[in-house]
ModelCIF file with pLDDT and N, C-alpha, C, O atoms, coordinates in Angstrom:
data_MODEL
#
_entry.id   MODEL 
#
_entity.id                         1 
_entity.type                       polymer 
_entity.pdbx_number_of_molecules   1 
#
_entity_poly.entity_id                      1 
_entity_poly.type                           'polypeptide(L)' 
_entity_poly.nstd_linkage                   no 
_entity_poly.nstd_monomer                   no 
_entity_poly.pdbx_seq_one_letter_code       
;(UNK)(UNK)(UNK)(UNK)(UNK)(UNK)(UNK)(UNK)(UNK)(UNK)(UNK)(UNK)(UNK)(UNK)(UNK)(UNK)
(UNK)(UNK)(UNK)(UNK)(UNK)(UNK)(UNK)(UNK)(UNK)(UNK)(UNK)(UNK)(UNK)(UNK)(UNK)(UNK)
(UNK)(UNK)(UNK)(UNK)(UNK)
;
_entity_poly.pdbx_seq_one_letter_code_can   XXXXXXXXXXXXXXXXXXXXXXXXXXXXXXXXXXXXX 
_entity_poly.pdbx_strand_id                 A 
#
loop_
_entity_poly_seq.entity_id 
_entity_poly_seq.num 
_entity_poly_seq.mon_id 
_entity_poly_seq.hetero 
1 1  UNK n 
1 2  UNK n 
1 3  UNK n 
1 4  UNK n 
1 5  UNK n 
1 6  UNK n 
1 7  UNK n 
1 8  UNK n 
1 9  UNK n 
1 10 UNK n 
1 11 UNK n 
1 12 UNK n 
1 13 UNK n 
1 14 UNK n 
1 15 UNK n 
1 16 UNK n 
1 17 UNK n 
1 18 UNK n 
1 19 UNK n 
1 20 UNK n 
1 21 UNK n 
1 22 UNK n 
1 23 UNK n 
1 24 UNK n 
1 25 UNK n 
1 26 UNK n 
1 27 UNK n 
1 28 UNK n 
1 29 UNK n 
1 30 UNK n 
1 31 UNK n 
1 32 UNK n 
1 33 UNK n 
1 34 UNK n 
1 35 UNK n 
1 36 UNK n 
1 37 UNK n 
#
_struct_asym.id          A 
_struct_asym.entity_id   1 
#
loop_
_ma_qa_metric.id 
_ma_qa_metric.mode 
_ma_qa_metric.name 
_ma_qa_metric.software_group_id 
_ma_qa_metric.type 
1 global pLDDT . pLDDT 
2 local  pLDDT . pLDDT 
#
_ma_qa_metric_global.metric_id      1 
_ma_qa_metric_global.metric_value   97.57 
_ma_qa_metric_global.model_id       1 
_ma_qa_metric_global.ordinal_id     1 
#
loop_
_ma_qa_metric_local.label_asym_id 
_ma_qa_metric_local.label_comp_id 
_ma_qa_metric_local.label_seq_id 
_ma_qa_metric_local.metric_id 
_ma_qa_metric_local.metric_value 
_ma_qa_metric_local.model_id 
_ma_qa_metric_local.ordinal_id 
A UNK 1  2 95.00 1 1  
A UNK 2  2 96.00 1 2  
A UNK 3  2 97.00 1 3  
A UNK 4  2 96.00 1 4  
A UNK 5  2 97.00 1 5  
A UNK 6  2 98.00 1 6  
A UNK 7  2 98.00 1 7  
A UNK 8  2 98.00 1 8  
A UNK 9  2 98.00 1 9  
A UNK 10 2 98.00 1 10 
A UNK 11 2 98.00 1 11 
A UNK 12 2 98.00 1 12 
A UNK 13 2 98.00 1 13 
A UNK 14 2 98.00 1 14 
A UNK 15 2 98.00 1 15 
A UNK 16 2 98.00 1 16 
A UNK 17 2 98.00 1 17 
A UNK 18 2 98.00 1 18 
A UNK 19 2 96.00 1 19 
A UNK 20 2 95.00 1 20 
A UNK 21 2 98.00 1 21 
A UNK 22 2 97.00 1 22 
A UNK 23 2 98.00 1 23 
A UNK 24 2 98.00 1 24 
A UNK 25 2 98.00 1 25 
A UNK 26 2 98.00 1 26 
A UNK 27 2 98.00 1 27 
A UNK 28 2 98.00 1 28 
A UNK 29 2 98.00 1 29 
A UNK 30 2 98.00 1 30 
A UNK 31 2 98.00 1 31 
A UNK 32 2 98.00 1 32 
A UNK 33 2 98.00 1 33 
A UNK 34 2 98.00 1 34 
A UNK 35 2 98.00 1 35 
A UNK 36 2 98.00 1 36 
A UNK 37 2 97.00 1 37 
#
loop_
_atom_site.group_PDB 
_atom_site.id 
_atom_site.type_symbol 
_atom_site.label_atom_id 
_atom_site.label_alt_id 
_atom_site.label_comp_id 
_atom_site.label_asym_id 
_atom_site.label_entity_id 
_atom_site.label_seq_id 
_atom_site.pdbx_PDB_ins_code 
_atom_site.Cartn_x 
_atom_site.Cartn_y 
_atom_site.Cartn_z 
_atom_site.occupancy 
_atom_site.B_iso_or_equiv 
_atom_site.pdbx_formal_charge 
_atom_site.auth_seq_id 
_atom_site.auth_comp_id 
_atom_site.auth_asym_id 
_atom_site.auth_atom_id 
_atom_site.pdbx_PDB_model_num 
ATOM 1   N N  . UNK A 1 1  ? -177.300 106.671 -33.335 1.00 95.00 ? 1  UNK A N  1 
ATOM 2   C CA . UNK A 1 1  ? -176.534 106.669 -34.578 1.00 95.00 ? 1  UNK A CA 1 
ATOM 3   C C  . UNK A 1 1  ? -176.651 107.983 -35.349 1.00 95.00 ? 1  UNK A C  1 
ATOM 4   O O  . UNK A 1 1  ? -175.778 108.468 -36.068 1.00 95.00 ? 1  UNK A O  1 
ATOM 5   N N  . UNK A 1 2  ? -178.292 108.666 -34.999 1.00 96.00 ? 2  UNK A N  1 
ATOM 6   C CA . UNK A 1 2  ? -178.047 110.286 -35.873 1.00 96.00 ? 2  UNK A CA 1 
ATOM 7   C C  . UNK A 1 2  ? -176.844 111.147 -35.378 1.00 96.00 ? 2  UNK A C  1 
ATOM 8   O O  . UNK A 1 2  ? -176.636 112.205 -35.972 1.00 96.00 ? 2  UNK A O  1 
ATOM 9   N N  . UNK A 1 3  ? -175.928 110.742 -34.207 1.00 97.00 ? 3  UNK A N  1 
ATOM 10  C CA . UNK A 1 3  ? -175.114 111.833 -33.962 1.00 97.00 ? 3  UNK A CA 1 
ATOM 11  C C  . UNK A 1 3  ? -173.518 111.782 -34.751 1.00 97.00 ? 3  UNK A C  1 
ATOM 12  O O  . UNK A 1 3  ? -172.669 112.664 -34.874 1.00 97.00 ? 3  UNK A O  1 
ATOM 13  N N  . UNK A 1 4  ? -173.540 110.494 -35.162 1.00 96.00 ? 4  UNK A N  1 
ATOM 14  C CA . UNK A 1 4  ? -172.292 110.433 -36.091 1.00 96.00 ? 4  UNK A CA 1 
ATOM 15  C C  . UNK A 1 4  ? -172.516 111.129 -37.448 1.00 96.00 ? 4  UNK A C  1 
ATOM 16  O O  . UNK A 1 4  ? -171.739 111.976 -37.891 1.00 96.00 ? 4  UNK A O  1 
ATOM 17  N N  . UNK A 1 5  ? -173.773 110.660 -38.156 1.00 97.00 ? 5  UNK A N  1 
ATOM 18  C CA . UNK A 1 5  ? -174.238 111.283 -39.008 1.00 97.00 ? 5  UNK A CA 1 
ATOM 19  C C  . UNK A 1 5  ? -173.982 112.540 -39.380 1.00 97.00 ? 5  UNK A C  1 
ATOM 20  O O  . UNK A 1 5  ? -173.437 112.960 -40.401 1.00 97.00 ? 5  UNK A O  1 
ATOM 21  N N  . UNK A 1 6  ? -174.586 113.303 -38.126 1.00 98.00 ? 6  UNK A N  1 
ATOM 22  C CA . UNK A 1 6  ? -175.072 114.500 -37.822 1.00 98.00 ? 6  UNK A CA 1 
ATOM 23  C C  . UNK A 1 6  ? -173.515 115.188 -37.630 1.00 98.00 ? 6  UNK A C  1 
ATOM 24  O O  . UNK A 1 6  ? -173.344 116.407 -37.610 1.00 98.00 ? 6  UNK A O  1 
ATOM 25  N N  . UNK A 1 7  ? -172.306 114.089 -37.480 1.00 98.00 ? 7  UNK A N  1 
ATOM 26  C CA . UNK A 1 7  ? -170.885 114.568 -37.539 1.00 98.00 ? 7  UNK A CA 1 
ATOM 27  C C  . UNK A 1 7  ? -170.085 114.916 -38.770 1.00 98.00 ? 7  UNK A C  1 
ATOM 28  O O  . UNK A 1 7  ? -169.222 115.770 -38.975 1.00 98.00 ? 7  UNK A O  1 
ATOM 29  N N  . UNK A 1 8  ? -170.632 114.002 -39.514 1.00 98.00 ? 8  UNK A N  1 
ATOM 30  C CA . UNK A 1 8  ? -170.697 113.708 -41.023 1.00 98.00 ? 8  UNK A CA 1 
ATOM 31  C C  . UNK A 1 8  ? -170.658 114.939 -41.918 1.00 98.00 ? 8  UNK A C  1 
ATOM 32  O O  . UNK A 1 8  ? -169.840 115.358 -42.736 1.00 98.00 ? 8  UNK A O  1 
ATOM 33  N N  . UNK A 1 9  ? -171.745 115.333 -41.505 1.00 98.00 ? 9  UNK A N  1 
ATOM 34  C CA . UNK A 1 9  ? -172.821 116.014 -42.544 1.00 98.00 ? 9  UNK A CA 1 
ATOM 35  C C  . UNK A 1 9  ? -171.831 117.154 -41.962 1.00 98.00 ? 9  UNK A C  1 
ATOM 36  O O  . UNK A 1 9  ? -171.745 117.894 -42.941 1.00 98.00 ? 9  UNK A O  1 
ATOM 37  N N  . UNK A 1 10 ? -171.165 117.638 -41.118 1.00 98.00 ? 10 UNK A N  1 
ATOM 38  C CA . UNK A 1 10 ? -171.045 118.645 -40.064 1.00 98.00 ? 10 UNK A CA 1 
ATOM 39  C C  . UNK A 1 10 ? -168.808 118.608 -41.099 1.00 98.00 ? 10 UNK A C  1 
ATOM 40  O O  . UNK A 1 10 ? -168.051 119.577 -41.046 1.00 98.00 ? 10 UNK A O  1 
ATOM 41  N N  . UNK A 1 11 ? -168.555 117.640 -41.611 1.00 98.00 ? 11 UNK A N  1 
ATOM 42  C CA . UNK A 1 11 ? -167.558 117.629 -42.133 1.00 98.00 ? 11 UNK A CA 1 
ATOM 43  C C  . UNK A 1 11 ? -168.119 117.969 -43.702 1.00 98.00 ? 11 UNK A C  1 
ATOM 44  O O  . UNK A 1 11 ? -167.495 118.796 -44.367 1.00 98.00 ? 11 UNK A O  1 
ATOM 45  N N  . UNK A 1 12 ? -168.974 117.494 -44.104 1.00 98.00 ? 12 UNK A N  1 
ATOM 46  C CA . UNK A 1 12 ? -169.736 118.118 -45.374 1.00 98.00 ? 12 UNK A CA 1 
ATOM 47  C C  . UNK A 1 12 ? -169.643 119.343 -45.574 1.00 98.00 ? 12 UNK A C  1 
ATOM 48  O O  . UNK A 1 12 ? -169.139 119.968 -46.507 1.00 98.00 ? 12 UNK A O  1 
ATOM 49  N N  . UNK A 1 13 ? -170.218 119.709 -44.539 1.00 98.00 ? 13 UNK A N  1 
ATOM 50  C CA . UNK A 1 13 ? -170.159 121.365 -44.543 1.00 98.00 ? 13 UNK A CA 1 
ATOM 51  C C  . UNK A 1 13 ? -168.661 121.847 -44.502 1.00 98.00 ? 13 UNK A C  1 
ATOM 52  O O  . UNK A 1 13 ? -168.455 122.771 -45.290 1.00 98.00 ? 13 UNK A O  1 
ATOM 53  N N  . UNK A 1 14 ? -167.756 121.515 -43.900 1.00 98.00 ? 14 UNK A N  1 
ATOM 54  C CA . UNK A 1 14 ? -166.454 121.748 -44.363 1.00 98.00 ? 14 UNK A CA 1 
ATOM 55  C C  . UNK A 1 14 ? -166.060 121.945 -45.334 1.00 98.00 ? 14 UNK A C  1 
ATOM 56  O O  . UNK A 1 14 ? -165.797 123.058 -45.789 1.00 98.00 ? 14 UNK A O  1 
ATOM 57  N N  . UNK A 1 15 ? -165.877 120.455 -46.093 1.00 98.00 ? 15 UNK A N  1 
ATOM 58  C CA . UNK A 1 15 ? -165.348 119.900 -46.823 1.00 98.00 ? 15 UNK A CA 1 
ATOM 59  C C  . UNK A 1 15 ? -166.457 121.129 -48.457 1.00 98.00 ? 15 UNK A C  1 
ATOM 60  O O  . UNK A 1 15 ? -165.916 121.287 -49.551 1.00 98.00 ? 15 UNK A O  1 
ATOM 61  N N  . UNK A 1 16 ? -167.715 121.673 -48.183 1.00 98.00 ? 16 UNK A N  1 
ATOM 62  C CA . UNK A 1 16 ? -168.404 123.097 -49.064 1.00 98.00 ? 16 UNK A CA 1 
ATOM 63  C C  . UNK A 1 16 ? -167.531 124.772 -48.596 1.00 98.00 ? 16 UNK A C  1 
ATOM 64  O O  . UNK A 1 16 ? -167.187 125.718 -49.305 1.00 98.00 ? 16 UNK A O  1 
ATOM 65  N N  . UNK A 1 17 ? -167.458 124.612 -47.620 1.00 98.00 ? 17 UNK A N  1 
ATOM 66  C CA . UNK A 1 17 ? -167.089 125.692 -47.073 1.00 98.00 ? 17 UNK A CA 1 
ATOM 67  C C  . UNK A 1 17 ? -165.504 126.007 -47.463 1.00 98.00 ? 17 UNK A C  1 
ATOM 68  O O  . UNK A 1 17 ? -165.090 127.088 -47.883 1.00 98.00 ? 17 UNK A O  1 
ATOM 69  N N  . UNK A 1 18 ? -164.841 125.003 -47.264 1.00 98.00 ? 18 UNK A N  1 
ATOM 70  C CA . UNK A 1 18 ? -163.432 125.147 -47.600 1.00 98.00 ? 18 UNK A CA 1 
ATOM 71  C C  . UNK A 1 18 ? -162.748 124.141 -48.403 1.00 98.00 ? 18 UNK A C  1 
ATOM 72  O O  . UNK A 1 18 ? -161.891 123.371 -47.969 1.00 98.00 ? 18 UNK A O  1 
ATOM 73  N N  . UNK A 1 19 ? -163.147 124.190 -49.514 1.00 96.00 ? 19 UNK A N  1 
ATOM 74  C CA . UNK A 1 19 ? -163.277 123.173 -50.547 1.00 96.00 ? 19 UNK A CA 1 
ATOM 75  C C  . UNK A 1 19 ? -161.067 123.017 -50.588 1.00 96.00 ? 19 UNK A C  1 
ATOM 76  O O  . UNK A 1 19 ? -160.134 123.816 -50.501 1.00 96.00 ? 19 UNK A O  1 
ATOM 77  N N  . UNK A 1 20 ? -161.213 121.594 -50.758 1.00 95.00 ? 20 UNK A N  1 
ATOM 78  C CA . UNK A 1 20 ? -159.522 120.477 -50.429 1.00 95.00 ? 20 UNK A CA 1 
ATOM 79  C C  . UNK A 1 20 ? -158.676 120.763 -49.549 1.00 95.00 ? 20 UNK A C  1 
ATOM 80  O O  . UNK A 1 20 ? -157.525 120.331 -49.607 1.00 95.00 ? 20 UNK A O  1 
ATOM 81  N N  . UNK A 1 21 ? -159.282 121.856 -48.200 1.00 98.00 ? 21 UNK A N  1 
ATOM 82  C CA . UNK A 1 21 ? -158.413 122.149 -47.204 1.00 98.00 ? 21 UNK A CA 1 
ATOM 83  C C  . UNK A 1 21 ? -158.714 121.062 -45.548 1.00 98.00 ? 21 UNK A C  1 
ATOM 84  O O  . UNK A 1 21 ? -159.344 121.282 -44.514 1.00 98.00 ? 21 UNK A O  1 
ATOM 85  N N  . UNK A 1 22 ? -157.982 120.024 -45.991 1.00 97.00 ? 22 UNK A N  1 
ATOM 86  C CA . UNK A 1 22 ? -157.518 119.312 -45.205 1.00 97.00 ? 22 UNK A CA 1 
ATOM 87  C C  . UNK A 1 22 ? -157.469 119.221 -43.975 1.00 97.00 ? 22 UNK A C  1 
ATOM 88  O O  . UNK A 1 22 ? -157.911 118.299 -43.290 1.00 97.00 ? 22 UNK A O  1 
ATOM 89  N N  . UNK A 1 23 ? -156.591 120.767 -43.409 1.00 98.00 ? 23 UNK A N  1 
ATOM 90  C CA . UNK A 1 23 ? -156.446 121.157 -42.272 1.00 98.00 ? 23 UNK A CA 1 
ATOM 91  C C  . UNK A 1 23 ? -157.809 121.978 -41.311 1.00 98.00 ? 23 UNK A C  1 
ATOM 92  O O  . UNK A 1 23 ? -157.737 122.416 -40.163 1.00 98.00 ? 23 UNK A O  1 
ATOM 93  N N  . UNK A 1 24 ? -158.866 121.979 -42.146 1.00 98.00 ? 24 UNK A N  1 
ATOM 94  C CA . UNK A 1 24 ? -159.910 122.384 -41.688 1.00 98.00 ? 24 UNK A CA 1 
ATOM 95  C C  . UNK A 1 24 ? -160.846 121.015 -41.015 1.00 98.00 ? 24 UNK A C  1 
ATOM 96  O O  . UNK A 1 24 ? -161.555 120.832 -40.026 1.00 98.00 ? 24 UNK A O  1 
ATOM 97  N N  . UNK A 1 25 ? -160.391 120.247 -42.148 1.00 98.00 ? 25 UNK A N  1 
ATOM 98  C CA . UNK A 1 25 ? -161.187 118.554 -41.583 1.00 98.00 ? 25 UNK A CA 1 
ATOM 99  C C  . UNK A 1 25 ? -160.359 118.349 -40.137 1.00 98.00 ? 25 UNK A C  1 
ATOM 100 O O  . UNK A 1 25 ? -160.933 118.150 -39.066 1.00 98.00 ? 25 UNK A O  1 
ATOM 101 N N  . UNK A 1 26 ? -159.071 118.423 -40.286 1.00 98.00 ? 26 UNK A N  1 
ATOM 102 C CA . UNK A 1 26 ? -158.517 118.353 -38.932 1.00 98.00 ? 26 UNK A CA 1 
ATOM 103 C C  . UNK A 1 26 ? -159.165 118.839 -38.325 1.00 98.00 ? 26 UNK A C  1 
ATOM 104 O O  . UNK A 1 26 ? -160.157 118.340 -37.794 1.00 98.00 ? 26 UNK A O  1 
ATOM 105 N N  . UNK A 1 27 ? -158.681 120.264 -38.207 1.00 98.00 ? 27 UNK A N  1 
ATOM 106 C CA . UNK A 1 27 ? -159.740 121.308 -37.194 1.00 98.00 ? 27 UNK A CA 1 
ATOM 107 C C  . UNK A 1 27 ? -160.921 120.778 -36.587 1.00 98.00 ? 27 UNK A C  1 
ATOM 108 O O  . UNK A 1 27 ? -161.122 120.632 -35.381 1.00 98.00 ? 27 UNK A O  1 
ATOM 109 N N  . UNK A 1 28 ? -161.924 120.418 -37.837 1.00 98.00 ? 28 UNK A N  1 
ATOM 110 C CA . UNK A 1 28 ? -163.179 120.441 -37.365 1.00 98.00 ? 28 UNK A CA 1 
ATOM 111 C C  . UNK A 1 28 ? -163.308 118.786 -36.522 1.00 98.00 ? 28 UNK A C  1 
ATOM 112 O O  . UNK A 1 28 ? -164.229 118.753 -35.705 1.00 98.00 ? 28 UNK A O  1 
ATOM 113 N N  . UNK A 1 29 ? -162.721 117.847 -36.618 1.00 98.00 ? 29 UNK A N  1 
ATOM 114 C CA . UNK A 1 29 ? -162.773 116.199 -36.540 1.00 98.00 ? 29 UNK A CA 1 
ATOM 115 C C  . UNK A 1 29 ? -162.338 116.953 -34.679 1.00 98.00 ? 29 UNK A C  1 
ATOM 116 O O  . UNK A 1 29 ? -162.983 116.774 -33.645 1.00 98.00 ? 29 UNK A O  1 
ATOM 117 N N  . UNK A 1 30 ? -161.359 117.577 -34.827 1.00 98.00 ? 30 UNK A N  1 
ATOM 118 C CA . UNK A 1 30 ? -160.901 117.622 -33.213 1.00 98.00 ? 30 UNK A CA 1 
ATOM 119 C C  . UNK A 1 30 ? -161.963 118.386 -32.251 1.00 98.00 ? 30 UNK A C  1 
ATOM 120 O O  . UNK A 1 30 ? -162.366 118.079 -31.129 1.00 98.00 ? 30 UNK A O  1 
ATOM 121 N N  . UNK A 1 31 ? -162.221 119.307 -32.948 1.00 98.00 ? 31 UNK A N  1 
ATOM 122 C CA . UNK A 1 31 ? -163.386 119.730 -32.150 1.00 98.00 ? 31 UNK A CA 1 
ATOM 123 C C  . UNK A 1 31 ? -164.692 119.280 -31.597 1.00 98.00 ? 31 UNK A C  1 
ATOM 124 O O  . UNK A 1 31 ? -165.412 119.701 -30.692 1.00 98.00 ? 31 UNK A O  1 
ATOM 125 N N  . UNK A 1 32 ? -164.763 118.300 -32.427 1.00 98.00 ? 32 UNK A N  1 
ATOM 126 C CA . UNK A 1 32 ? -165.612 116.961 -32.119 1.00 98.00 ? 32 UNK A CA 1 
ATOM 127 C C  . UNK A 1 32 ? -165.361 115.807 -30.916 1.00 98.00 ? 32 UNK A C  1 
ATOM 128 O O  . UNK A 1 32 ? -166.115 115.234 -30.130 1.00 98.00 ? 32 UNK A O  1 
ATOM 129 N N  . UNK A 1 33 ? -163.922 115.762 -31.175 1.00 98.00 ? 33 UNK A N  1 
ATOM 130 C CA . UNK A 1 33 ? -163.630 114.675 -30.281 1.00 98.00 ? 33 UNK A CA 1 
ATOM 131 C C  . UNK A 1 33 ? -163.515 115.927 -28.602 1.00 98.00 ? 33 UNK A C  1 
ATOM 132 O O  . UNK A 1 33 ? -163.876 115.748 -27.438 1.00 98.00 ? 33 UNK A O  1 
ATOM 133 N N  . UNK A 1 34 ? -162.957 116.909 -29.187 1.00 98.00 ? 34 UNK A N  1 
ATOM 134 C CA . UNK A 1 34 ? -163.255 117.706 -27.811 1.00 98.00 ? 34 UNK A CA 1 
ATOM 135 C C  . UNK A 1 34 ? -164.048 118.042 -27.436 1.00 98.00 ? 34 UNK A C  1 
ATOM 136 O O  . UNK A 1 34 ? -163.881 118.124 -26.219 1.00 98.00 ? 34 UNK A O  1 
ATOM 137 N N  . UNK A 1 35 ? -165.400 118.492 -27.838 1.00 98.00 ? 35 UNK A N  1 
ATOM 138 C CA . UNK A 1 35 ? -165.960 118.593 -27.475 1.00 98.00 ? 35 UNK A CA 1 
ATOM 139 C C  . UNK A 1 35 ? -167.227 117.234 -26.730 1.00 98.00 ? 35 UNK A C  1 
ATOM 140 O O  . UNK A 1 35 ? -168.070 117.523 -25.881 1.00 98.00 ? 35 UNK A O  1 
ATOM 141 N N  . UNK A 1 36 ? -167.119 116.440 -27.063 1.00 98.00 ? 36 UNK A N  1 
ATOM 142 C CA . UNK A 1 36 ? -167.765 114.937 -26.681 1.00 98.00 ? 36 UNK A CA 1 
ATOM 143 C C  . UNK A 1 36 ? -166.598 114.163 -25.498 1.00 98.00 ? 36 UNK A C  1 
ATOM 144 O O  . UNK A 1 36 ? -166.732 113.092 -24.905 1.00 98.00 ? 36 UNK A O  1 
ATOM 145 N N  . UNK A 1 37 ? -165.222 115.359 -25.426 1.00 97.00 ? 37 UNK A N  1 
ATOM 146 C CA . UNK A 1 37 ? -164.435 114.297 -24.251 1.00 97.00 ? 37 UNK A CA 1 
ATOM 147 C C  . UNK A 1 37 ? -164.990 115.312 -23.359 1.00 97.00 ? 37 UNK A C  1 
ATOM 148 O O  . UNK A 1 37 ? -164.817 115.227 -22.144 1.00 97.00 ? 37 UNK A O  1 
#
């Protein structure tokens, strides 16, 4: 279960980094799923 978390926290950092840009959560959510397919 720490690795969803650890996905979480990993959109956190987004969501600091590029504060209400949306298309970065995209970005980053896909890179996730690509990288784990």
């Amino acid at each position: 279960e720490h690795g969803m978390v650890a996905s979480d926290y990993a959109i956190k950092l987004i969501n600091l980094k590029y504060p209400k840009d949306h298309s970065k959560v995209l970005e980053e959510r896909n890179w996730q799923i690509g990288k784990l397919k």
